[in-house]
Protein backbone atom coordinates (compact mmCIF):
# COMPACT_ATOMS: atom_id res chain seq x y z
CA UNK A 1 0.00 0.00 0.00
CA UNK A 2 1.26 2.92 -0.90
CA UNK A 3 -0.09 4.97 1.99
CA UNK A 4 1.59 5.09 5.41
CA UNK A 5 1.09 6.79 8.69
CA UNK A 6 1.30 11.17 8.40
CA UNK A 7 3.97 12.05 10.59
CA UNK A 8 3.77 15.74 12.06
CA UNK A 9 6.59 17.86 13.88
CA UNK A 10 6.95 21.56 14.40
CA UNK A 11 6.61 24.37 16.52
CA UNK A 12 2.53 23.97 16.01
CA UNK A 13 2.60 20.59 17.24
CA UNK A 14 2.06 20.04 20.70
CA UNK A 15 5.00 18.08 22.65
CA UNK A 16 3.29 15.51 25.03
CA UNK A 17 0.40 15.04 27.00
CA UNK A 18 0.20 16.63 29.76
CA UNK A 19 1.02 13.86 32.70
CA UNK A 20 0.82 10.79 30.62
CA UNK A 21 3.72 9.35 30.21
CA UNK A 22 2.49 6.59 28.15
CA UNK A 23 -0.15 7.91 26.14
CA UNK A 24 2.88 10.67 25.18
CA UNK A 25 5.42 7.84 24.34
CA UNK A 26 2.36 6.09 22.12
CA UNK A 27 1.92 8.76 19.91
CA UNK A 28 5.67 10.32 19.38
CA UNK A 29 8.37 8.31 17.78
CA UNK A 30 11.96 8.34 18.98
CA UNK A 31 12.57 11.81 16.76
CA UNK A 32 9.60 14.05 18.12
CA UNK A 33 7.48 13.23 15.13
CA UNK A 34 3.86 12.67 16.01
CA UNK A 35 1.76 9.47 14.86
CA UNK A 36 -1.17 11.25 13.13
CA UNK A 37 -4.19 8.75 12.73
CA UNK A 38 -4.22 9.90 8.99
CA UNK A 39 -2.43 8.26 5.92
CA UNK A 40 -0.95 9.76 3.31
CA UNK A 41 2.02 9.49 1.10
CA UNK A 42 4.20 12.11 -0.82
CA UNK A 43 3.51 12.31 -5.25
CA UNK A 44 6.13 12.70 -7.64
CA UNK A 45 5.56 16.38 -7.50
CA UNK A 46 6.12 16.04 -3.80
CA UNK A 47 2.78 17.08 -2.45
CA UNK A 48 1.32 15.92 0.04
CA UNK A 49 -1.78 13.08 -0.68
CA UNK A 50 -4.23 12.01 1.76
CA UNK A 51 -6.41 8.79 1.94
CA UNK A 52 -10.04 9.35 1.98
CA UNK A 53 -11.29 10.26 5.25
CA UNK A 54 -13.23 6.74 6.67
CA UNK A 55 -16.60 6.70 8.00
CA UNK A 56 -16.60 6.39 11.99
CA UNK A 57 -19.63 5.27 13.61
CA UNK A 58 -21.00 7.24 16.73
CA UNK A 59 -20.83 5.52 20.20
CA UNK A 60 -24.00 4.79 21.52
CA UNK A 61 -23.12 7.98 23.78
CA UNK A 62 -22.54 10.37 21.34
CA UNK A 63 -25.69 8.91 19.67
CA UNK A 64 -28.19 9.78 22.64
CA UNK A 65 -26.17 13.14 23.66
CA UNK A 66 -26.81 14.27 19.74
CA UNK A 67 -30.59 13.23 20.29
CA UNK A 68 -31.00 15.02 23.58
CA UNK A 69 -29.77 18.15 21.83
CA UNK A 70 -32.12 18.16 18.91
CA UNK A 71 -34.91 17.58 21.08
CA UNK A 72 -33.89 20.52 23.37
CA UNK A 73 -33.53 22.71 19.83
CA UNK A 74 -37.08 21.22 18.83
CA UNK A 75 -38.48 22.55 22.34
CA UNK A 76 -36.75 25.89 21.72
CA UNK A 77 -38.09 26.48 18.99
CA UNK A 78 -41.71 25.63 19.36
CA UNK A 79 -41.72 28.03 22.63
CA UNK A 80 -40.07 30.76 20.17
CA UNK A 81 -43.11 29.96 17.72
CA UNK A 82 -45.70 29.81 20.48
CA UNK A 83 -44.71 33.28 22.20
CA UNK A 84 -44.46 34.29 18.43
CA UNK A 85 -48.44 33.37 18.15
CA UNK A 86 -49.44 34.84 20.61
């Protein structure tokens, strides 16, 4: 495959994580680079070229906390229209 792992170091990029050891080690490599979750690899014209973002399926939680705040909206907005109506 001709995609690998985007590695990203700079003065933008943050350095570690603040009191974890491990998590900080996990996602650094030995030079300071970190281990972006994206995949890309460099073109003959040396750009950079990114895979296609993948689809990610909510967790149950962020299912229910994205209902609960579209029924709050909904309820907002029919007391805007009802005070409207009036």
């Amino acid at each position: 495959e001709k995609y690998g792992p985007v590695l990203v170091k700079g003065s933008h990029v943050f350095t570690t994580y603040w009191k974890q050891v491990r998590a900080t080690s996990q996602a650094f490599d030995g030079a300071g680079f970190f281990r972006s979750e994206v995949k890309g690899y460099t073109n003959t014209n040396g750009c950079l070229v990114l895979s296609p973002p993948r689809t990610v399926a909510p967790t149950p939680q962020q299912t229910e906390e994205t209902e609960l705040m579209a029924r709050k909206e909904a309820e907002k907005e029919a007391e805007t229209r009802e005070k409207t109506d009036m």
